[in-house]
Protein backbone atom coordinates (compact mmCIF):
# COMPACT_ATOMS: atom_id res chain seq x y z
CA UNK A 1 -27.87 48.50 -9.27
CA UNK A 2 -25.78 45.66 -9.24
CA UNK A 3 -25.72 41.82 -9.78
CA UNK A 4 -23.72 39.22 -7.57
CA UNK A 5 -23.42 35.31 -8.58
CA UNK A 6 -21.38 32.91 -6.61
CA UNK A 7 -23.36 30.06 -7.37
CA UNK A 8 -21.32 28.59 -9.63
CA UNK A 9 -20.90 24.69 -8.95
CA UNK A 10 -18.19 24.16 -11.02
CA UNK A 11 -15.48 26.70 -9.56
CA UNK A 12 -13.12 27.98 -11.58
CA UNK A 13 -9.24 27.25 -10.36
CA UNK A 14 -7.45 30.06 -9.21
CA UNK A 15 -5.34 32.25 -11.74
CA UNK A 16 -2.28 32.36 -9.56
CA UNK A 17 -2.41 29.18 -9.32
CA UNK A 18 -1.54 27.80 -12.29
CA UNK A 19 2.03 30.45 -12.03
CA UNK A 20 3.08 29.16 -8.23
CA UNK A 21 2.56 25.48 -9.55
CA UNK A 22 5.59 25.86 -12.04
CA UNK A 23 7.32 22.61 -13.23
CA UNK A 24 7.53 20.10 -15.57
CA UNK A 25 4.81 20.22 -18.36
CA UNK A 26 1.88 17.67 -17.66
CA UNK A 27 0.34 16.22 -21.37
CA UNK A 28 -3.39 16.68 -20.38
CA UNK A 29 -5.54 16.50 -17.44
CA UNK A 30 -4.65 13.44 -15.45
CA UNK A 31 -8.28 11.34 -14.40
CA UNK A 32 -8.34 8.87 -11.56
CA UNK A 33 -8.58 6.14 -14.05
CA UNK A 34 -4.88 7.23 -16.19
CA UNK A 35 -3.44 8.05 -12.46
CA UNK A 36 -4.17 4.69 -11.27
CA UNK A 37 -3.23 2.64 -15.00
CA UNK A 38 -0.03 4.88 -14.19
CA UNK A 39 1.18 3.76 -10.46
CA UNK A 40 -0.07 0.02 -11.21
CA UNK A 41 2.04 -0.22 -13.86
CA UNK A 42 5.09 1.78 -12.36
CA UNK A 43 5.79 1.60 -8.96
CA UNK A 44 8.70 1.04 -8.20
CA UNK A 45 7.64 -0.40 -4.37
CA UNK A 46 5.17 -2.63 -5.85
CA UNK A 47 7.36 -3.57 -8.42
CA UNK A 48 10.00 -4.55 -5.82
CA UNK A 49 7.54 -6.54 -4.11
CA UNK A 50 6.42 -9.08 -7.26
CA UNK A 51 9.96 -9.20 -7.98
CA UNK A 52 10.45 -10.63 -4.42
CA UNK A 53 7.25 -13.10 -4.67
CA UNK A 54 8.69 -14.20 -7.91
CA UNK A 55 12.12 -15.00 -6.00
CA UNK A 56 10.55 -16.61 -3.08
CA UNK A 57 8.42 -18.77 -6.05
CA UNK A 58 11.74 -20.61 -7.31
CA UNK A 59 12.66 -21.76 -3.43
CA UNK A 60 10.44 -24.59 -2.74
CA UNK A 61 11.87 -27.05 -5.31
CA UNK A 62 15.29 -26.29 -3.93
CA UNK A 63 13.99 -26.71 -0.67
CA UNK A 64 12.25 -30.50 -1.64
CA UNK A 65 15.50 -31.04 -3.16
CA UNK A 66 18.51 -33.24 -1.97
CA UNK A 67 22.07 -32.24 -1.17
CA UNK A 68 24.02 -32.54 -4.21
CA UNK A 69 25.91 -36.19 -3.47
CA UNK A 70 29.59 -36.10 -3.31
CA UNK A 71 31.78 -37.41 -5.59
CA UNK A 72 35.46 -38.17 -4.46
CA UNK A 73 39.23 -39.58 -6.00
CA UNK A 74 42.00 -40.68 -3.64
CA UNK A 75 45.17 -42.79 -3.64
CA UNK A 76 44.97 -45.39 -0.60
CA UNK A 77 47.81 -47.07 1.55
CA UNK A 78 50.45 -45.48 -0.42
CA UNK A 79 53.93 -46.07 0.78
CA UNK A 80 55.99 -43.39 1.44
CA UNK A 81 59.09 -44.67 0.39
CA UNK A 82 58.80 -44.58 -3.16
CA UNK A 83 55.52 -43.74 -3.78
CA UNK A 84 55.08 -46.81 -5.78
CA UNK A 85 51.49 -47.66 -6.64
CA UNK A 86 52.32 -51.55 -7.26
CA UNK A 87 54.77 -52.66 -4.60
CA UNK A 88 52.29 -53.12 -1.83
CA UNK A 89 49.04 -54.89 -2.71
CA UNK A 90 47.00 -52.53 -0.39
CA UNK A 91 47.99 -49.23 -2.66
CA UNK A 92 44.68 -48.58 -4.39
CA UNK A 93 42.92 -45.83 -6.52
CA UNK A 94 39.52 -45.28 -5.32
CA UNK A 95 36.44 -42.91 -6.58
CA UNK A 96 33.26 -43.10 -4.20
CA UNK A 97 29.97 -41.57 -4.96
CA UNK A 98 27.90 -40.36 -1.55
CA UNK A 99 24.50 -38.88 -1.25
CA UNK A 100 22.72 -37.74 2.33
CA UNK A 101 19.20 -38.69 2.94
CA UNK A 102 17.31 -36.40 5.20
CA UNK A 103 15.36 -38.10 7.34
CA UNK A 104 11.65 -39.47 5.74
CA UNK A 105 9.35 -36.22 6.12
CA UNK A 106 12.11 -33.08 6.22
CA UNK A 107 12.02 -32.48 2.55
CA UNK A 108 8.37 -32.68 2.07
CA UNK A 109 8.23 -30.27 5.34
CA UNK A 110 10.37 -27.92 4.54
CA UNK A 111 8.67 -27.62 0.58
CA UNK A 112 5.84 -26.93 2.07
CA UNK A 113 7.18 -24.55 4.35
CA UNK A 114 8.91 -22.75 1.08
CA UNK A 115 5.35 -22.86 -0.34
CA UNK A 116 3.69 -20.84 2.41
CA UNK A 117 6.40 -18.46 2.21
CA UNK A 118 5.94 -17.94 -1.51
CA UNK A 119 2.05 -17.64 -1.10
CA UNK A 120 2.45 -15.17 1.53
CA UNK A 121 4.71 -12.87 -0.44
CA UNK A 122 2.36 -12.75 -3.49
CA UNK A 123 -0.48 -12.00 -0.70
CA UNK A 124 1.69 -9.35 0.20
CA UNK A 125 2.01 -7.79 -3.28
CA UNK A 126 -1.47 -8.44 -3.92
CA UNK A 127 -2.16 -6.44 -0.22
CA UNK A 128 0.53 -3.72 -1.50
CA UNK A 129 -1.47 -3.35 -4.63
CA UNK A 130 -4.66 -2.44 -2.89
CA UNK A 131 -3.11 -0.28 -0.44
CA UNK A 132 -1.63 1.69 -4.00
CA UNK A 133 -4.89 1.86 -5.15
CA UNK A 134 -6.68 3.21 -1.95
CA UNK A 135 -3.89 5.97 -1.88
CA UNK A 136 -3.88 7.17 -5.39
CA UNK A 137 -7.69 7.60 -4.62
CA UNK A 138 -6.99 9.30 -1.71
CA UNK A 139 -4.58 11.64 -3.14
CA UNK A 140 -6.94 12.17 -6.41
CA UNK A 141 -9.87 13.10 -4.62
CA UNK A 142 -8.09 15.30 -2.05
CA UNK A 143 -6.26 16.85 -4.92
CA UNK A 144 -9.44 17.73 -6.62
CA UNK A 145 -10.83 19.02 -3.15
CA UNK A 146 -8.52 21.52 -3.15
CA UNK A 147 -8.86 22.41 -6.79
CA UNK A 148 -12.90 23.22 -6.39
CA UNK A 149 -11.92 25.08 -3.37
CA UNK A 150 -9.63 27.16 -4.68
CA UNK A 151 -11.91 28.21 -7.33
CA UNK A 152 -14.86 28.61 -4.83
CA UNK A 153 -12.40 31.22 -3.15
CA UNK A 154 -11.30 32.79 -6.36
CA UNK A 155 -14.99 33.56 -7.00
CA UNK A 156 -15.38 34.83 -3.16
CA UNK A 157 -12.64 36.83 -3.47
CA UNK A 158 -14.18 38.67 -7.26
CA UNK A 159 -17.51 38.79 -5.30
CA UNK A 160 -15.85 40.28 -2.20
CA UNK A 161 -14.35 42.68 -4.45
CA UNK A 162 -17.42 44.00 -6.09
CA UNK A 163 -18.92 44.13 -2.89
CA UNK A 164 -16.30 46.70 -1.33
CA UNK A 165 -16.81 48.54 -4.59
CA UNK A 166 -20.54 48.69 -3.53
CA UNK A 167 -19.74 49.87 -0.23
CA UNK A 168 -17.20 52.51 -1.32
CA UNK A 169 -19.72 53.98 -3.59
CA UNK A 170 -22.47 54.00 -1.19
CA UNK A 171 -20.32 55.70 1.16
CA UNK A 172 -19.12 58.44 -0.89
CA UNK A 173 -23.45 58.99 -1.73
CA UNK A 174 -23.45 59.00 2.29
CA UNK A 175 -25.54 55.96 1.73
CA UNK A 176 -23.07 53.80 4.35
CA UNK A 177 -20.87 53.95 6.82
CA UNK A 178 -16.45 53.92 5.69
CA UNK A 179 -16.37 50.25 7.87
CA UNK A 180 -18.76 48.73 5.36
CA UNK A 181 -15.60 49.08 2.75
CA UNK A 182 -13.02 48.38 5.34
CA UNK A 183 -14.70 45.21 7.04
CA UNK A 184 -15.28 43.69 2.91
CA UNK A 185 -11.47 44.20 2.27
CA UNK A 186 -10.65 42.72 5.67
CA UNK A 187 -12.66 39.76 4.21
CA UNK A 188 -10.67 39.54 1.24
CA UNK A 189 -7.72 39.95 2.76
CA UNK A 190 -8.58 36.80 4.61
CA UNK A 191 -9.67 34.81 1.28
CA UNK A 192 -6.12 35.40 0.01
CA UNK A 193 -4.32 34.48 3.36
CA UNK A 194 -6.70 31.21 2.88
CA UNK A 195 -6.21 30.87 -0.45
CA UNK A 196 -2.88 30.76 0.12
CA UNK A 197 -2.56 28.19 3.10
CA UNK A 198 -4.33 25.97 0.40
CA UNK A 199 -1.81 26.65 -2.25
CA UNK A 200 0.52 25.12 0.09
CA UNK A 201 -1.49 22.45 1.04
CA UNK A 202 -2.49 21.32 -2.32
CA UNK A 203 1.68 21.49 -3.20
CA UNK A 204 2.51 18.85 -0.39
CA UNK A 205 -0.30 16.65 -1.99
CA UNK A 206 0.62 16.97 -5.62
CA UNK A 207 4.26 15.96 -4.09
CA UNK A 208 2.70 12.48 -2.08
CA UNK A 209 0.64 11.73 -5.64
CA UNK A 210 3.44 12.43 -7.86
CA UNK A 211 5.93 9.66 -5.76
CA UNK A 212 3.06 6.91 -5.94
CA UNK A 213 3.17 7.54 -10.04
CA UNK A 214 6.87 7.19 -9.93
CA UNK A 215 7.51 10.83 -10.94
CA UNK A 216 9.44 13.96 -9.81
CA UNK A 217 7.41 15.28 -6.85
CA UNK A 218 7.93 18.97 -8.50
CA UNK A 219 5.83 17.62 -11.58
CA UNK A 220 3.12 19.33 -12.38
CA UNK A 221 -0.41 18.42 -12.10
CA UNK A 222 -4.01 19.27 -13.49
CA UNK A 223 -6.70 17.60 -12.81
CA UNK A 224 -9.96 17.48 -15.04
CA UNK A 225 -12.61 20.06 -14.16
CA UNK A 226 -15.10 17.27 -13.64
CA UNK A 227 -15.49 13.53 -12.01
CA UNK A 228 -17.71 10.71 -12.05
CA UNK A 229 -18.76 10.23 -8.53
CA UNK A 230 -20.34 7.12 -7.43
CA UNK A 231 -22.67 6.12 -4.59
CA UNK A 232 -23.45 2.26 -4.35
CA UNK A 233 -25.88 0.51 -2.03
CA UNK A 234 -23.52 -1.43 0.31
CA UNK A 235 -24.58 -4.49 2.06
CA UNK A 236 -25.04 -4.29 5.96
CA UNK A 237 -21.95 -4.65 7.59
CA UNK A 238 -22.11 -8.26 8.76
CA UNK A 239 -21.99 -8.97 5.06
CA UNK A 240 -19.18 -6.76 4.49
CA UNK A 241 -16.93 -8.40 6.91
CA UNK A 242 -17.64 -11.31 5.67
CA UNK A 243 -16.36 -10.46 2.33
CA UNK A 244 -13.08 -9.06 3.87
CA UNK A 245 -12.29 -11.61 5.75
CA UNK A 246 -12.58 -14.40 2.99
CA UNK A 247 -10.88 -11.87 -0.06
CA UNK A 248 -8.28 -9.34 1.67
CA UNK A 249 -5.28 -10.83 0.97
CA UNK A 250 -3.45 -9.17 4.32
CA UNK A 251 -5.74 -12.35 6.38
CA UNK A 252 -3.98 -14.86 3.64
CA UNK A 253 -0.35 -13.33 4.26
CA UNK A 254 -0.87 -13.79 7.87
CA UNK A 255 -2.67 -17.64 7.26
CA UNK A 256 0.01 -18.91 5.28
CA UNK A 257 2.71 -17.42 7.19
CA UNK A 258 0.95 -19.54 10.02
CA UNK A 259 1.10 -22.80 7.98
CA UNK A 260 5.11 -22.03 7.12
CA UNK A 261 5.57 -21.75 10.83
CA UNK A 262 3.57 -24.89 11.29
CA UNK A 263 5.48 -26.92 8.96
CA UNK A 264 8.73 -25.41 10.66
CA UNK A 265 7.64 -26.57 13.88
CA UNK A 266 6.67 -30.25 12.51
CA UNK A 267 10.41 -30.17 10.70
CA UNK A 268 12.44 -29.00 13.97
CA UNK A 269 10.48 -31.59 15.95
CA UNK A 270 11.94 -34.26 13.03
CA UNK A 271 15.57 -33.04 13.62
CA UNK A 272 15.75 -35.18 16.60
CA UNK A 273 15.91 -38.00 14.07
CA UNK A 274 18.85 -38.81 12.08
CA UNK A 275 19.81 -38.24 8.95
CA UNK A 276 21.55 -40.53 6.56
CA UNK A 277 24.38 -40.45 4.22
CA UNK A 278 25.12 -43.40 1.86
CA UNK A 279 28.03 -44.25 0.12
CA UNK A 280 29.73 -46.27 -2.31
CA UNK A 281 33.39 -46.36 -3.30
CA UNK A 282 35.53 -48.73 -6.25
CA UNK A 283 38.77 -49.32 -5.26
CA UNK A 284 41.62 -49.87 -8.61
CA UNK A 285 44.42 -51.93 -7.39
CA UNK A 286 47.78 -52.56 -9.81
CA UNK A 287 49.29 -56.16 -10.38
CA UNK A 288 52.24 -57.04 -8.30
CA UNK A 289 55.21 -56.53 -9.33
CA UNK A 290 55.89 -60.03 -10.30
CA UNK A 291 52.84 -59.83 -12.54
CA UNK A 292 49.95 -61.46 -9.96
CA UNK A 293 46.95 -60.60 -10.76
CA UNK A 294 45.45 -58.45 -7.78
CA UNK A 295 41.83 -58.23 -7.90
CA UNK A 296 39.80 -54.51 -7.34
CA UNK A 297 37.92 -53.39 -4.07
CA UNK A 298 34.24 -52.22 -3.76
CA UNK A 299 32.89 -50.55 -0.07
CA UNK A 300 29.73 -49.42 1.12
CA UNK A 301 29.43 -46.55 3.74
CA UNK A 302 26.55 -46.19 6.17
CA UNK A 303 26.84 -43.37 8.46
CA UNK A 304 24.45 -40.67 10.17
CA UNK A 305 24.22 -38.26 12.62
CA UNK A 306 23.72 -38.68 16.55
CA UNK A 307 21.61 -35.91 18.13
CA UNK A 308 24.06 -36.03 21.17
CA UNK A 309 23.24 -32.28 22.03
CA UNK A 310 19.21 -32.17 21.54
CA UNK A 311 19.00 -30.74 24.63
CA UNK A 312 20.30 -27.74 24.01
CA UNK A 313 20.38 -27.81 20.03
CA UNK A 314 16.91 -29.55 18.78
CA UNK A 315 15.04 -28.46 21.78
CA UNK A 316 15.46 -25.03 21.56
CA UNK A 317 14.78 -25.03 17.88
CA UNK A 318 11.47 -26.65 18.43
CA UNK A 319 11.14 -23.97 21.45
CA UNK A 320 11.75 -21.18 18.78
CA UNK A 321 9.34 -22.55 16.38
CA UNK A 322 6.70 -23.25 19.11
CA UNK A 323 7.17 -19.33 19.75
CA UNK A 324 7.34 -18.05 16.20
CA UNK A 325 4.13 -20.12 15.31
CA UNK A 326 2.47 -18.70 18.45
CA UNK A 327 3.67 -15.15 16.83
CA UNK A 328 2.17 -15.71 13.66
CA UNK A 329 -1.22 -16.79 15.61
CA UNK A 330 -1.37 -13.29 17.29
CA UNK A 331 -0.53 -11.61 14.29
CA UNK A 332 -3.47 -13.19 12.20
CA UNK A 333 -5.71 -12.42 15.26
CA UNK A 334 -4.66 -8.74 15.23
CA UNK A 335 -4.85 -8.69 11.25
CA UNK A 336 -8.29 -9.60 11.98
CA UNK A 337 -9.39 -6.81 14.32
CA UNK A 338 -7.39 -4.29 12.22
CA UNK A 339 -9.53 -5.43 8.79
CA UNK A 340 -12.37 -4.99 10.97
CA UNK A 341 -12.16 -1.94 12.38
CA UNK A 342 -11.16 -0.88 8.97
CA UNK A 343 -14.48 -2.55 7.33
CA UNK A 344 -16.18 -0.21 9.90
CA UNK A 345 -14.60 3.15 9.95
CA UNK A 346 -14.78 3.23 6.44
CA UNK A 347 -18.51 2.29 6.22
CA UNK A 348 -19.49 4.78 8.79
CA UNK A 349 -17.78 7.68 7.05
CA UNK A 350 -19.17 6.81 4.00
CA UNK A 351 -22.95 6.58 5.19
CA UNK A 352 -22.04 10.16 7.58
CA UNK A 353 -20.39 11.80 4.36
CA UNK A 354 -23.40 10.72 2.07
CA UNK A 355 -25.73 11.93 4.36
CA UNK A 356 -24.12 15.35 4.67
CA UNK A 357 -24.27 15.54 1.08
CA UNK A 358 -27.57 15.24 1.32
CA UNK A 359 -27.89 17.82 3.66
CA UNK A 360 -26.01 20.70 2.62
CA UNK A 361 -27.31 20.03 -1.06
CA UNK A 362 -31.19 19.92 -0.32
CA UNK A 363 -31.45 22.13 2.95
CA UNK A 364 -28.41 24.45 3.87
CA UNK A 365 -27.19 25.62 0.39
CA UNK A 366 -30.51 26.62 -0.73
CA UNK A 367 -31.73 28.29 2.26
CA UNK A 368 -27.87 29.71 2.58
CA UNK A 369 -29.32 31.23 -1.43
CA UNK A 370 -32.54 32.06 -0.30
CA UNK A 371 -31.22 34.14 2.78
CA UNK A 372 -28.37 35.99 0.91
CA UNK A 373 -30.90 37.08 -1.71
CA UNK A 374 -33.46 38.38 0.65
CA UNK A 375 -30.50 40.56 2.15
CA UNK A 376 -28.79 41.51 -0.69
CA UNK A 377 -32.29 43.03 -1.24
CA UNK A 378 -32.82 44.53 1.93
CA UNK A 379 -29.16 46.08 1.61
CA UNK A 380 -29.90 47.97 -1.53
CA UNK A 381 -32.43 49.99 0.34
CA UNK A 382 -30.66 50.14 3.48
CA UNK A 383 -32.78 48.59 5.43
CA UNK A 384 -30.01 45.47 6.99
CA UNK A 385 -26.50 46.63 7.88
CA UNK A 386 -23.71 45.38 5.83
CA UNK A 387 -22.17 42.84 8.01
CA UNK A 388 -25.15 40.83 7.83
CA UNK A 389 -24.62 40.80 4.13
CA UNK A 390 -21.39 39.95 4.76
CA UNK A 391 -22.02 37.10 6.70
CA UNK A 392 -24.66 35.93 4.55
CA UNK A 393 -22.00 35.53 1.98
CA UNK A 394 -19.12 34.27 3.65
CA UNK A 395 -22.01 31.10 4.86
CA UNK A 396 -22.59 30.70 1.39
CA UNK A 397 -19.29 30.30 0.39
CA UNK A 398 -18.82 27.88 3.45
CA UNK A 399 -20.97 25.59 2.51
CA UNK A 400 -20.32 25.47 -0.47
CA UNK A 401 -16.54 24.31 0.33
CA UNK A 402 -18.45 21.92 2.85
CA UNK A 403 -20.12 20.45 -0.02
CA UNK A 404 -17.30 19.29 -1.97
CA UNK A 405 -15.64 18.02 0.87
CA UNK A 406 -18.39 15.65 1.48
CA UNK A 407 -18.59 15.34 -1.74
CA UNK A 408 -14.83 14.10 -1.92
CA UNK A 409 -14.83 12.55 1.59
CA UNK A 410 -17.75 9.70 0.62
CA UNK A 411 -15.28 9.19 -2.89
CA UNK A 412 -12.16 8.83 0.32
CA UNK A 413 -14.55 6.74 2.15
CA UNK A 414 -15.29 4.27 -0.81
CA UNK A 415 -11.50 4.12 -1.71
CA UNK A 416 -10.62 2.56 2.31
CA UNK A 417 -13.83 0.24 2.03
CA UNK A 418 -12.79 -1.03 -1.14
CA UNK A 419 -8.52 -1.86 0.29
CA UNK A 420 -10.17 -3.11 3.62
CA UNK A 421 -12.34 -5.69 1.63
CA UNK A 422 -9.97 -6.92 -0.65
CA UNK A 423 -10.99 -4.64 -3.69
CA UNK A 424 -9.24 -2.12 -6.32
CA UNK A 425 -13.15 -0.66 -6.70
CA UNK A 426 -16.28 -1.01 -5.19
């Protein structure tokens, strides 16, 4: 007699594994919830990111700003001669003050223009924080995909085991054929090959997960045994692009970068008017020589600048505007359809990984059970050959791999629909 249970559900982790996944020492198993507290906190390209929207926050007062004015000392109508500052009653000291105006409108355009810029870099980092989110998620649940697989494969290859120890001692009672023994440790020959492959697999995605929480990609990582998995009832998807398209912050970037191109275009179409710079100047004069008293000097300066060369100067910059706003147009539009089609890949997978779920949990695992027991049966009294056994088992085993990667897929699933509406979490 002998007794066979690979229905486990939750799969022990390979042994090997834990030796080929030497490095660094990890404190504890590492949930979703600690990996995301960890790469929200410490990214270094997020980080980079708020540090630029907080730059691009200090530019619109400079922008609304005036130029500095000018202030300027200089010795007039000095004669060359001696240099005397008395002898010749034009000889003067002056110190003038001057200050451009920009034309009525430029500085309030180009704020504004600053201020789009600034909104549409924190967009950014808020759009760069969701996208961090969705792929910690995505690495976590993939991550623990491979750890229930690996330990659905460990328990294959034990079962596989006792099963060629079956077969070798019902061949040696001339109870079954030698290829009984040799076809179960071709089988478990192929587990470890598999077993393997996933090793590797589950390296290169230890390596992506360890970058996003700012670590050394050889660090180690164990993940808990166990997960909370959640299933909401979405809305229809109508209502769901409606929510993305008034909260993901990727639509805002691109609206705001079209009102900074706008204001651009309204300030370039102002540059064909001129701008003025005012001045005012006190000019000291000596006494004569003979004692006279010489009275001081005051001037007033007017001057701006002629837009002789519009034509091929402020034309083309409103041409270039004109273009760049008509760029930012196409990129909102194209935002649009991307958010979209995101909104809607996402949902589908979700609803076709939920429903698989479903399936392989009420119908094929149990009748996968139900079938392998009936044969296992039949096998003990030789009445089935043992491939069928065999086949039985390795369907078993199938599904059950199938079933945590539906499992994980609908958690994948949640983790896009989330980013493309504008959420950390559903």
């Amino acid at each position: 007699m002998f007794s066979l249970s690979p229905w486990s559900r939750r799969p022990r982790l390979a042994p090997f594994l834990i030796a080929c996944l030497a490095a660094p020492v990890q404190a504890g198993p590492l949930s979703l919830e600690q990996a995301l507290n960890q790469a929200l906190a410490g990214n270094p390209g997020l980080a980079e990111l708020k540090a630029r929207a907080d730059a691009l926050a200090s530019v619109p007062p400079q922008a609304g700003s005036l130029p500095d004015p000018f202030l300027s000392f200089g010795a007039l109508n000095v004669p060359t001669n001696d240099f005397s500052l008395n002898q010749d009653q034009m000889t003067m000291m002056e110190v003038a003050v001057s200050q451009q105006l920009p034309f009525p409108g430029k500085l309030g355009l180009a704020e504004r223009a600053a201020q789009q810029d600034a909104i549409g870099a924190a967009k950014d980092a808020d759009e760069a924080r969701l996208r961090l989110a969705r792929d910690i998620r995505l690495s976590w649940w993939a991550l623990f995909y491979y750890d229930r697989t690996l330990g659905i494969l460990a328990e294959s290859r034990d079962w596989m085991a006792k099963l060629a120890d079956i077969a070798d001692q019902r061949y040696r009672l001339g109870q079954a054929e030698q290829s009984d023994s040799l076809l179960a440790r071709l089988e478990l020959t192929k587990l470890r090959d598999k077993t393997l492959e996933l090793i590797n697999m589950r390296h290169g995605e230890a390596a992506r997960l360890n970058v996003l929480l700012d670590r050394s990609s050889d660090s180690a990582l164990e993940l808990p045994g166990e997960a909370a998995f959640h299933f909401p009832e979405l809305p229809a998807e109508p209502a769901l692009l409606d929510q993305a398209q008034a909260g993901r912050p990727l639509l805002a970037q691109k609206q705001a970068a079209i009102e900074a191109a706008q204001n651009r275009l309204d300030l370039a179409k102002k540059d064909y008017l001129p701008d003025l710079n005012l001045g005012f100047g006190y000019a000291f004069r000596q006494n004569a020589p003979n004692g006279a008293f010489r009275s001081d000097f005051a001037n007033f300066r007017l001057s701006m600048n002629l837009p002789l060369y519009a034509a091929t100067k402020q034309s083309r910059q409103v041409d270039q505007r004109q273009s760049e706003l008509m760029r930012e147009r196409y990129a909102l539009h194209d935002a649009e359809r991307t958010v979209q089609a995101d909104v809607t890949t996402a949902l589908a997978a979700y609803h076709h990984a939920h429903e698989r779920l479903s399936l392989f949990e009420k119908e094929f695992l149990p009748q996968a059970r139900g079938t392998l027991d009936s044969l296992i049966a039949s096998y003990r009294v030789g009445k089935i050959p043992f491939a069928d056994v065999l086949r039985a088992q390795l369907s078993v085993f199938d599904y059950q791999v199938q079933y945590w990667n539906a499992l994980t897929t609908s958690q994948q699933a949640l983790a896009r629909l989330a980013a493309a509406l504008g959420k950390e979490t559903l």
